[in-house]
Protein backbone atom coordinates (compact mmCIF):
# COMPACT_ATOMS: atom_id res chain seq x y z
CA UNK A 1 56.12 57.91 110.22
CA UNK A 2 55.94 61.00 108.25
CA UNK A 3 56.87 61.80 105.13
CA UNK A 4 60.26 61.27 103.30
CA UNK A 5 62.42 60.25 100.10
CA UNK A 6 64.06 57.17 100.16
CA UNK A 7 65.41 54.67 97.60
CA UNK A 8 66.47 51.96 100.02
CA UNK A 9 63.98 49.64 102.18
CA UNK A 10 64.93 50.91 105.83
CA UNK A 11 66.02 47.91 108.22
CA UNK A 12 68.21 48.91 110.35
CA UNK A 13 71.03 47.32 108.58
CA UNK A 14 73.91 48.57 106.58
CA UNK A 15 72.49 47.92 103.59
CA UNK A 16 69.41 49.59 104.14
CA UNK A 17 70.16 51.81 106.59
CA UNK A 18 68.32 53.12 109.99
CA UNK A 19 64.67 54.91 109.50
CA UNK A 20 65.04 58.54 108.23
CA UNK A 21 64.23 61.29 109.82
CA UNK A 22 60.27 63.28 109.18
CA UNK A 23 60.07 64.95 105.69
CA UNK A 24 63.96 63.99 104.59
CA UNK A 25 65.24 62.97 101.39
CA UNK A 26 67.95 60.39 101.45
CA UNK A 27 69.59 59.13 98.29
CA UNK A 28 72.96 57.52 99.47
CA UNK A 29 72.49 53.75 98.27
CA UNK A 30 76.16 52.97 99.72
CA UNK A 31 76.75 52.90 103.67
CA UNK A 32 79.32 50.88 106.09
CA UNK A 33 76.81 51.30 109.29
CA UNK A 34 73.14 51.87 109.28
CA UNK A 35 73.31 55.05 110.87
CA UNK A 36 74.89 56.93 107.34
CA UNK A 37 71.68 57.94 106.93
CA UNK A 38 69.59 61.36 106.39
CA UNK A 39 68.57 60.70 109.95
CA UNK A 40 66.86 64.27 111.21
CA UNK A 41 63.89 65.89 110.13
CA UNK A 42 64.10 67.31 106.91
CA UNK A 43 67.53 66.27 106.54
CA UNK A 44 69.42 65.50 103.24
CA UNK A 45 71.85 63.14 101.80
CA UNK A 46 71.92 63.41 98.30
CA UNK A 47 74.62 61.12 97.82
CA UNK A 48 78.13 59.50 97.98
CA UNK A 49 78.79 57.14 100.49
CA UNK A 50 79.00 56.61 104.22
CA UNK A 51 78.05 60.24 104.37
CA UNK A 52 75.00 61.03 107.61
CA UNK A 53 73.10 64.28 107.97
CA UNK A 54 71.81 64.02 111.93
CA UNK A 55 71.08 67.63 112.51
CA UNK A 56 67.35 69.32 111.78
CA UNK A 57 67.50 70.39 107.93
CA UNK A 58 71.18 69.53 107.50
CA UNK A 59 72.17 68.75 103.99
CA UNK A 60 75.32 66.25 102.99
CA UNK A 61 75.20 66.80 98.77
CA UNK A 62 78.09 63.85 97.97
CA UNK A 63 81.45 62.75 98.54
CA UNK A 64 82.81 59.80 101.59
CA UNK A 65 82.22 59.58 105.14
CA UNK A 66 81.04 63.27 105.67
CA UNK A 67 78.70 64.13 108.91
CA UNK A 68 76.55 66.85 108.90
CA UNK A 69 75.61 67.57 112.71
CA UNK A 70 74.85 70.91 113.29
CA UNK A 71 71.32 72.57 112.74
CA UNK A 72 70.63 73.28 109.02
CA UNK A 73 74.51 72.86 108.29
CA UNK A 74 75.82 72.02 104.58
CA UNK A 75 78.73 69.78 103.35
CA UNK A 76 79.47 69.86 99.56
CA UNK A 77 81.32 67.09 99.60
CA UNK A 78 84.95 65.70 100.02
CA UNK A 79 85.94 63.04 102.58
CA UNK A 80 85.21 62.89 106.33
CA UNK A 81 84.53 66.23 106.92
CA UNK A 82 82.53 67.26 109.89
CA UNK A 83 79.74 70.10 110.63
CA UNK A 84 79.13 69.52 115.08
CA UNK A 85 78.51 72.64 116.49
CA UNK A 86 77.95 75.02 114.24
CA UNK A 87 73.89 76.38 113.10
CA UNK A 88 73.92 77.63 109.46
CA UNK A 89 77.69 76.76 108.63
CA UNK A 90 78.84 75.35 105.41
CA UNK A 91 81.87 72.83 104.50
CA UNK A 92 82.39 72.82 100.53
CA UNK A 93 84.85 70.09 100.29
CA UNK A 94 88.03 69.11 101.08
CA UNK A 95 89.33 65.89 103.95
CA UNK A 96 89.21 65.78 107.66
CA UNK A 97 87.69 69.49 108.10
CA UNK A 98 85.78 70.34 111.09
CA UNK A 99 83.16 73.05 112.06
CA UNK A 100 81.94 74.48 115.36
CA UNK A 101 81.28 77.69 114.98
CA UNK A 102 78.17 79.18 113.95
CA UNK A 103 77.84 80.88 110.51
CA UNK A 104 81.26 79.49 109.48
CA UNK A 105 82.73 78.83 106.35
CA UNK A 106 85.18 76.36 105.47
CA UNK A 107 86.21 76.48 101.73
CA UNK A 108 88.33 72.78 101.15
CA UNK A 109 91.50 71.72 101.71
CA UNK A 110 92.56 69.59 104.68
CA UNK A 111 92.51 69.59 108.33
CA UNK A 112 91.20 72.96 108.77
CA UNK A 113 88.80 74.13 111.69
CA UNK A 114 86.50 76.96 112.00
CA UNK A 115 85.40 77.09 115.87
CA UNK A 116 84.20 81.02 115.96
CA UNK A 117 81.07 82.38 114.98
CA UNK A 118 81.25 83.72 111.54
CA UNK A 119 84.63 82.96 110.54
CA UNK A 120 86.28 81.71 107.77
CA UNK A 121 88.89 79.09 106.58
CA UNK A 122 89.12 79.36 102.70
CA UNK A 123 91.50 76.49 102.04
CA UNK A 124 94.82 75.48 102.91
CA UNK A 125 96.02 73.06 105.35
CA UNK A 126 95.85 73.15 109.59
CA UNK A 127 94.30 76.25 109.39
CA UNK A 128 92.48 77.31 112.08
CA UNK A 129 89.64 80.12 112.34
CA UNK A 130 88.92 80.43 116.62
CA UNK A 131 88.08 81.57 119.99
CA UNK A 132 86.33 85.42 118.68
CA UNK A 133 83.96 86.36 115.67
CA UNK A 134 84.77 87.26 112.22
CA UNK A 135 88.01 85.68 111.56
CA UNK A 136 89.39 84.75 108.56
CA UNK A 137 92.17 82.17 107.03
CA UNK A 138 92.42 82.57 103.09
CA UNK A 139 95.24 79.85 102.64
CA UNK A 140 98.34 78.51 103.31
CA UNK A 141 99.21 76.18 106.03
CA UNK A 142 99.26 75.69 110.13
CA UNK A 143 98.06 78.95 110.40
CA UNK A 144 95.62 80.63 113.23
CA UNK A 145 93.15 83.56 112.82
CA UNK A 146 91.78 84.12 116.75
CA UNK A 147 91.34 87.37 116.84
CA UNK A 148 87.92 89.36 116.47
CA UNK A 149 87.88 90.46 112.89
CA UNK A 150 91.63 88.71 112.88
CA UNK A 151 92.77 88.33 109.08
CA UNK A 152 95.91 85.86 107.70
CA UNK A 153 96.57 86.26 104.01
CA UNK A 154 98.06 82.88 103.88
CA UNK A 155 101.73 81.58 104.37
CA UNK A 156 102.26 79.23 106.79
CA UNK A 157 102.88 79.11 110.63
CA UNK A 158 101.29 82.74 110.91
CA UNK A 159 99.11 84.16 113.89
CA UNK A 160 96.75 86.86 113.93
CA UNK A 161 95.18 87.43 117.51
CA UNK A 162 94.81 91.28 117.75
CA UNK A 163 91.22 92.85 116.81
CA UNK A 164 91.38 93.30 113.31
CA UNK A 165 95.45 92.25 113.13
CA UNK A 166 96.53 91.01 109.66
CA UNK A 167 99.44 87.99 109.37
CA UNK A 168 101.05 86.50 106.68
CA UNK A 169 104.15 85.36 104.41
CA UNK A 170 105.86 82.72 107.48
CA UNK A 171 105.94 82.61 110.74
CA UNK A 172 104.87 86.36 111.46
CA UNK A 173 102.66 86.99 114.71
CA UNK A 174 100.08 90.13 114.54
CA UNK A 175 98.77 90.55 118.31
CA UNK A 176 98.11 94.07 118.87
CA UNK A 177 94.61 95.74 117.63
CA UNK A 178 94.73 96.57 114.35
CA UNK A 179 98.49 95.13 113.99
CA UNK A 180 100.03 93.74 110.84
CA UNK A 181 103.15 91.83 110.63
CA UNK A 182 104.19 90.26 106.92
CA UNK A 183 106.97 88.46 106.24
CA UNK A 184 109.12 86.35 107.94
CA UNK A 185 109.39 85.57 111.68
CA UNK A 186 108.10 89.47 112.16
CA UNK A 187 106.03 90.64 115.25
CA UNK A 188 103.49 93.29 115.84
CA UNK A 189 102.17 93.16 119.42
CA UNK A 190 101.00 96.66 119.91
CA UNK A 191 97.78 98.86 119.01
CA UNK A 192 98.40 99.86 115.28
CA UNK A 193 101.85 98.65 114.82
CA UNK A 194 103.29 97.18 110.91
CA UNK A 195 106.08 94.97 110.32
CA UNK A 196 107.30 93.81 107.50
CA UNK A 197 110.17 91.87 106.01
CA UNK A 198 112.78 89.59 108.10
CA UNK A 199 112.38 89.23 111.78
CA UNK A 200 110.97 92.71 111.88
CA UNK A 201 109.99 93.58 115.47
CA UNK A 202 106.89 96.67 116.12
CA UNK A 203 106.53 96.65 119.55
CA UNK A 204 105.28 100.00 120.39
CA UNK A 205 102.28 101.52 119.72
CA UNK A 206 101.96 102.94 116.29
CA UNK A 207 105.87 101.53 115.03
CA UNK A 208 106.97 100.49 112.23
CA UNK A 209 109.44 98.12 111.81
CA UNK A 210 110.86 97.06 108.26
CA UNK A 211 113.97 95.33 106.46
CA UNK A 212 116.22 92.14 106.56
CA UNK A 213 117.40 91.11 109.73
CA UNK A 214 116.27 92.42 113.40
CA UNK A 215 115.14 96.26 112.67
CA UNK A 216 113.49 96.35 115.89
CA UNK A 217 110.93 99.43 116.70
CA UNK A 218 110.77 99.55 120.70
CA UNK A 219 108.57 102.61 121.37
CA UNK A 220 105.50 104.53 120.68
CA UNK A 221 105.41 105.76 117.10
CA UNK A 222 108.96 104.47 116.31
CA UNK A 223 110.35 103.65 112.98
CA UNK A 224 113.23 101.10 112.19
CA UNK A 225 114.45 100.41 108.45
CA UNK A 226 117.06 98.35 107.74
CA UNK A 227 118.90 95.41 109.06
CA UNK A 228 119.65 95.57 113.15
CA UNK A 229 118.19 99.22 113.08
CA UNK A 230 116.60 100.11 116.49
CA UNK A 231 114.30 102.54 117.43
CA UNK A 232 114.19 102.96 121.03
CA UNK A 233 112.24 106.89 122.07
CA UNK A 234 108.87 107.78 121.33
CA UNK A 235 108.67 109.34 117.32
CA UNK A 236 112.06 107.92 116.52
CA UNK A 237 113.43 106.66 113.53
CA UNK A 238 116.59 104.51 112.94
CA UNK A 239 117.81 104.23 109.55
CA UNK A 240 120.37 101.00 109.14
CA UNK A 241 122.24 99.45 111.94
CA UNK A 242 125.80 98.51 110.67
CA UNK A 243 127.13 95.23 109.72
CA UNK A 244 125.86 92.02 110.81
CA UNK A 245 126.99 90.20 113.77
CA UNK A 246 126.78 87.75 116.77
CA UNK A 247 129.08 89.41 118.48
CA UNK A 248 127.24 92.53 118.25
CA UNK A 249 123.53 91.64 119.65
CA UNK A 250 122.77 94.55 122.02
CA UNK A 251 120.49 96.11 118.83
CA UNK A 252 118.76 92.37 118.99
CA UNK A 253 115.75 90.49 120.45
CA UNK A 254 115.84 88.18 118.59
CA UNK A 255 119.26 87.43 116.60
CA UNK A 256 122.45 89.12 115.61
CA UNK A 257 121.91 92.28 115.48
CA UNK A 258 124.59 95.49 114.24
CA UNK A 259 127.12 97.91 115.55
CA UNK A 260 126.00 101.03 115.04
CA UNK A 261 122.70 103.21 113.36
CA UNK A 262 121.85 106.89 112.76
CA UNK A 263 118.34 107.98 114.27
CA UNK A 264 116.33 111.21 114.45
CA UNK A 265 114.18 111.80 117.30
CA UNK A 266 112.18 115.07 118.32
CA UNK A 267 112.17 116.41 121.43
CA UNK A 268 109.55 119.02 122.08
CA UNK A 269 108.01 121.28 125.25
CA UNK A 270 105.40 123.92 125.72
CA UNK A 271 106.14 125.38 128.78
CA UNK A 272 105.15 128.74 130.61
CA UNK A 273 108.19 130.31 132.05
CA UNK A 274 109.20 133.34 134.47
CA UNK A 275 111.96 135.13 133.64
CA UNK A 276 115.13 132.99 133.01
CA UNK A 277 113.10 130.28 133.74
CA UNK A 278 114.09 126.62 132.96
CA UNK A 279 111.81 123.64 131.44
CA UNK A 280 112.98 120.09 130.00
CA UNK A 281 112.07 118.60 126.67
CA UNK A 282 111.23 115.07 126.00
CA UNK A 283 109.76 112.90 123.20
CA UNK A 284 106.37 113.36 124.20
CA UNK A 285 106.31 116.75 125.25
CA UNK A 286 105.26 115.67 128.64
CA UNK A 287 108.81 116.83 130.04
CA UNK A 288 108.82 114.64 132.91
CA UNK A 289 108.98 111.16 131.12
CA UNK A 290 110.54 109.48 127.91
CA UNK A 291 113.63 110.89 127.27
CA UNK A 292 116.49 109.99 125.23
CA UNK A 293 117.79 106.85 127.12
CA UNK A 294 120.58 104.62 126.04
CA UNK A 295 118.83 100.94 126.06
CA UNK A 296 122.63 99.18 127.13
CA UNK A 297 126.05 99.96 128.01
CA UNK A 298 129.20 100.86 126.10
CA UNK A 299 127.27 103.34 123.61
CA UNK A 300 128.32 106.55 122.19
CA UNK A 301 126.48 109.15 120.72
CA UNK A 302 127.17 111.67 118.10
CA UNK A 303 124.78 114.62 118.93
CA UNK A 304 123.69 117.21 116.61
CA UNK A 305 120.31 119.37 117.70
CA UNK A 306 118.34 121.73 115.44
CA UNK A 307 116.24 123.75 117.77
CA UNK A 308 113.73 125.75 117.62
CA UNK A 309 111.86 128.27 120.38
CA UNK A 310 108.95 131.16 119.81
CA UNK A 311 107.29 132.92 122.17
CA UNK A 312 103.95 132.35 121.12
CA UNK A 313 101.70 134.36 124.30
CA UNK A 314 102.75 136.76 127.15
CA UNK A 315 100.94 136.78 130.36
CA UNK A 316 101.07 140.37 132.25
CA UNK A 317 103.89 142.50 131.65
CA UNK A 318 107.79 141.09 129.90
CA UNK A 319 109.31 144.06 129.30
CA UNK A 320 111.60 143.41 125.82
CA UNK A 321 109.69 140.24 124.67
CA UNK A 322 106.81 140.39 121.80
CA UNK A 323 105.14 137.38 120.31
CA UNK A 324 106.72 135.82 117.98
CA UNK A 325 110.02 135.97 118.79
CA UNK A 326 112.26 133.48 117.89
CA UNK A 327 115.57 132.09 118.47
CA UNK A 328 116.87 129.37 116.42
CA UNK A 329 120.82 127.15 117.49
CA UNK A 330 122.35 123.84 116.12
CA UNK A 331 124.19 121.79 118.85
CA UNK A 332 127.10 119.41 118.80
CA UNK A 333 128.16 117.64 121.29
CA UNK A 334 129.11 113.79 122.51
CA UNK A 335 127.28 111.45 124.68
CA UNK A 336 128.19 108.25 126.16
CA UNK A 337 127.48 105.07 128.56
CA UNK A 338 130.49 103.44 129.60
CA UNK A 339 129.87 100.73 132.57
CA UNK A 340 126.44 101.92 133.65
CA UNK A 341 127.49 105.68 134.07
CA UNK A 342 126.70 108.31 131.23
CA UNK A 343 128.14 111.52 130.75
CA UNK A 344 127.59 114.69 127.66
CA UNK A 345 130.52 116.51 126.45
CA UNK A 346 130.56 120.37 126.53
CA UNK A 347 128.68 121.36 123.67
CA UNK A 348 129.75 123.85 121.10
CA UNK A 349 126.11 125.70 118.96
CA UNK A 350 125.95 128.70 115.94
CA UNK A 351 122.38 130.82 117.64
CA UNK A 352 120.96 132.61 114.87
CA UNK A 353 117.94 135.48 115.92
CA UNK A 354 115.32 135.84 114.35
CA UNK A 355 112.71 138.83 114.95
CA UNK A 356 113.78 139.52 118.22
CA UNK A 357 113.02 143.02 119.56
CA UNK A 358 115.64 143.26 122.13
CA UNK A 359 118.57 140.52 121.60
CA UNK A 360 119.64 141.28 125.28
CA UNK A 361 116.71 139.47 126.38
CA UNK A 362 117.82 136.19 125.02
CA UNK A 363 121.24 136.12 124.96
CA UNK A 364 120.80 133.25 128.31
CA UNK A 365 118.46 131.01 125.85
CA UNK A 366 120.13 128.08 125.41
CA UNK A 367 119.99 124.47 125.69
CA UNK A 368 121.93 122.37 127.79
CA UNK A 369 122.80 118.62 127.75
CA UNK A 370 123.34 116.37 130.87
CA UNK A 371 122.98 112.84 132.28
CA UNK A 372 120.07 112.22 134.58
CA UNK A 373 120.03 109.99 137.15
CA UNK A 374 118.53 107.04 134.85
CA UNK A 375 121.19 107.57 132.85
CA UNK A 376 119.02 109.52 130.06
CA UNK A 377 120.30 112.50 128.21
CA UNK A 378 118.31 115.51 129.55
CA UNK A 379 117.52 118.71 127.35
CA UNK A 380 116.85 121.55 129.48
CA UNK A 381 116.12 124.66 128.14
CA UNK A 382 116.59 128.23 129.39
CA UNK A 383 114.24 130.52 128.63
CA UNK A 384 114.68 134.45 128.20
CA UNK A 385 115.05 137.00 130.87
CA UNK A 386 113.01 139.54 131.45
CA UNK A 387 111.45 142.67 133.92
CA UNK A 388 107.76 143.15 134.75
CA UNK A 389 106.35 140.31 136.51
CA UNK A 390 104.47 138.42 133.77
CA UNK A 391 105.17 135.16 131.77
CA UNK A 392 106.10 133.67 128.40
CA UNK A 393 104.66 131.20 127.18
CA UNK A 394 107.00 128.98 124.69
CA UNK A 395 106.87 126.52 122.02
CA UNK A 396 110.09 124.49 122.25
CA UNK A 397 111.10 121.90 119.12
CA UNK A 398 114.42 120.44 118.92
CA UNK A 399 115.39 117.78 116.06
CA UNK A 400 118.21 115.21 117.56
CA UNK A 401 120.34 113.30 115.45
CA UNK A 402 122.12 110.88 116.74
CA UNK A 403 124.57 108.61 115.27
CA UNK A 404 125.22 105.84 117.17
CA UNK A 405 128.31 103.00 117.81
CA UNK A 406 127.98 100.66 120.58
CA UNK A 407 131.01 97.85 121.69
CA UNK A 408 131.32 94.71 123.94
C-alpha cells in the first residue's frame, strides 16, 4: 500500500473516494465521483472540492473541479481548470483553462490555453499561447501568440506568428520575424517590419507603416505616414495621401484610401564607365531591378531630382578627369500613366560644377528620364567623355521627389 496522507476512509465511493496514490497527501473531504482524488504517486490535493491530481507528483492546492494530469504539474486553484500534457507547468487560477505544453504558465482568467513548450498566458480571456516555444499572451482577449518567442501585449483579436513578432491594441496581425504591428486592424508580415496606428499595412521588409487610415508601406525599407499614404519603391517614404475616399481606393488594400501623396525615394548606382558611357539607377543600386514603377493607372507625377555624381577612381589613362570630380543638377520634369501606357515630359535642370578640372569633359553628363517597357520611369545616366583608354569609376545618388495625383 505505501505510504500516504489521508483524512477520508478510502472506499471507492464518492464519499470516500478511490485509494490514493504511493506517498500522496490528499486533503479534499468534498468529491462528486470517487476518482477526485490525489490518485498518483506522490500526488497532492490539498483541498477544495471535486479537484483530482492523477499525474506523478502533481499538486491541486484548492478551488472546484480542477485536474492536475501532467507530470509534477501545479494548479493554484480556480474552477475546472486543466494541466494534460504539460511536465512542470503551472495553472494559478482562473475557470476553464487548459495546459499542454511543457514548462507553461497560465496566470488566471478564463478559457485560456498554453499548448507550446515554455509559453505563457498571463490572464485574459481566449487567449491562446501555441504551436512553437517561448510565446507569450500578457492579457486581453481572443488573442494568439504562435510564434517562437511570439509576444502580444494584450488587446483583443491580435496575432503574433513571426519569430519574435510583437501584437497588440485590436485586431493587429505581426507575421514576419521580428515584426510588430500595434493598433488597430494593422499588419506586419515581413522580416523586421512596424506598424502602428489604424489599418496600417508593413509589408516589405524593414517598412514602416504609421497613421489613421490605410498608410500602406509596399516595399523593402519603405515608410508611409499618414492616412492613405503609400510607399511603393525600395527606401521610399510617403508623407500623407490626400483626402479620404471610396471613390479613390487605388492607394488601398484594405479600405478607402486618398487621391494623391508626396514621396521621396533615392535612386543610386556605382557603375564603371568608358568614355560617354551610360548606366541606370534604381532603388537598390542594383540598376537592373526596382525602379520607380507606378503601382495603377491614371497617375501623374510631379518630378523633381537632386543628383549627385563623383568620380571616385580612374582605371588607366582619362585624359581631363581627376578624382573627385563632381557634378551636381536638379531636374523637373512630368511623368504619367494614362490607360496602361506611361510617358516623361522633356525635362528642364540648373548643372552646377564643382571641382572639375576640365568642364569640357562633362558638359554630356546628364540624366535622362524615360518609360521602360514595364511602364517604370528609368534614370539613365551619362557619364563624362574622355581620351586615353581607361575608365571612371562613379558614385551616382539622385534624391526623387515625387508628388503624386491619381484619378478614376
Amino acid at each position: 500500500m505505501g505510504k500516504k496522507f489521508v483524512l477520508d476512509q478510502e472506499d471507492s465511493t464518492a464519499a470516500g473516494g478511490n485509494p490514493r496514490g504511493n506517498q500522496s497527501v490528499d486533503l479534499q473531504m468534498s468529491r462528486s465521483n470517487a476518482n477526485e482524488i490525489a490518485g498518483n504517486t506522490q500526488a497532492v490535493v490539498l483541498g477544495g472540492s471535486g479537484n483530482k491530481a492523477t499525474a506523478v507528483q502533481s499538486v491541486v492546492v484548492g478551488g472546484q473541479n480542477n485536474s492536475a494530469g501532467a507530470l509534477q504539474s501545479f494548479i493554484g486553484g480556480g474552477n475546472l481548470n486543466t494541466t494534460s500534457g504539460g511536465t512542470e507547468s503551472t495553472i494559478v487560477g482562473g475557470t476553464l483553462n487548459n495546459m499542454t505544453g511543457t514548462y507553461g504558465f497560465i496566470g488566471g482568467g478564463l478559457q485560456n490555453t498554453v499548448s507550446s513548450t515554455h509559453s505563457v498566458v498571463s490572464g485574459g480571456q481566449g487567449n491562446t499561447a501555441s504551436t512553437n516555444t517561448h510565446a507569450t499572451v500578457v492579457g486581453g482577449q481572443s488573442n494568439t501568440a504562435s510564434g517562437p518567442r511570439a509576444i502580444v501585449l494584450g488587446g483583443g483579436s491580435n496575432t503574433s506568428s513571426g519569430t519574435d513578432s510583437i501584437a497588440g491594441v485590436n485586431g493587429s496581425i505581426a507575421s514576419g520575424t521580428w515584426a510588430i504591428a500595434l493598433g488597430y486592424q494593422n499588419l506586419s508580415n515581413a522580416t523586421a517590419s512596424f506598424s502602428s496606428g489604424r489599418e496600417a499595412y508593413a509589408i516589405g521588409a524593414g517598412a514602416i507603416a504609421m497613421g489613421n487610415g490605410n498608410p500602406v508601406a509596399l516595399n523593402t525599407n519603405a515608410i508611409a505616414i499618414g492616412s492613405s499614404s503609400r510607399a511603393e519603391q525600395v527606401n521610399s517614404v510617403a508623407l500623407g495621401g490626400g483626402s479620404v475616399s471610396s471613390m479613390y481606393n487605388q492607394f488601398s488594400i484594405l479600405g478607402a484610401g486618398g487621391v494623391g501623396q508626396a514621396s521621396d525615394l533615392k535612386s543610386y548606382r556605382i557603375a564603371s564607365l568608358l568614355t560617354g558611357g551610360t548606366t541606370m539607377l534604381s532603388l537598390d543600386g542594383s540598376g537592373v531591378s526596382y525602379f520607380i514603377v507606378p503601382s495603377s493607372n491614371n497617375q501623374a507625377y510631379n518630378v523633381q531630382v537632386n543628383w549627385v555624381a563623383v568620380v571616385t577612381a580612374i582605371t588607366g589613362t582619362a585624359t581631363g578627369i581627376s578624382v573627385g570630380d563632381v557634378i551636381t543638377s536638379v531636374d523637373l520634369l512630368g511623368f504619367k500613366r494614362v490607360g496602361g501606357t506611361s510617358s516623361a515630359s522633356a525635362h528642364t535642370s540648373a548643372a552646377t560644377k564643382l571641382m572639375v578640372t576640365t568642364p569640357a569633359a562633362y558638359a554630356a553628363c546628364a540624366i535622362n528620364y524615360t518609360a521602360g517597357a514595364s511602364q517604370e520611369m528609368l534614370l539613365t545616366f551619362t557619364g563624362p567623355t574622355f581620351v586615353g583608354g581607361g575608365s571612371v569609376t562613379m558614385s551616382i545618388v539622385a534624391k526623387v521627389e515625387i508628388t503624386q495625383v491619381l484619378w478614376t
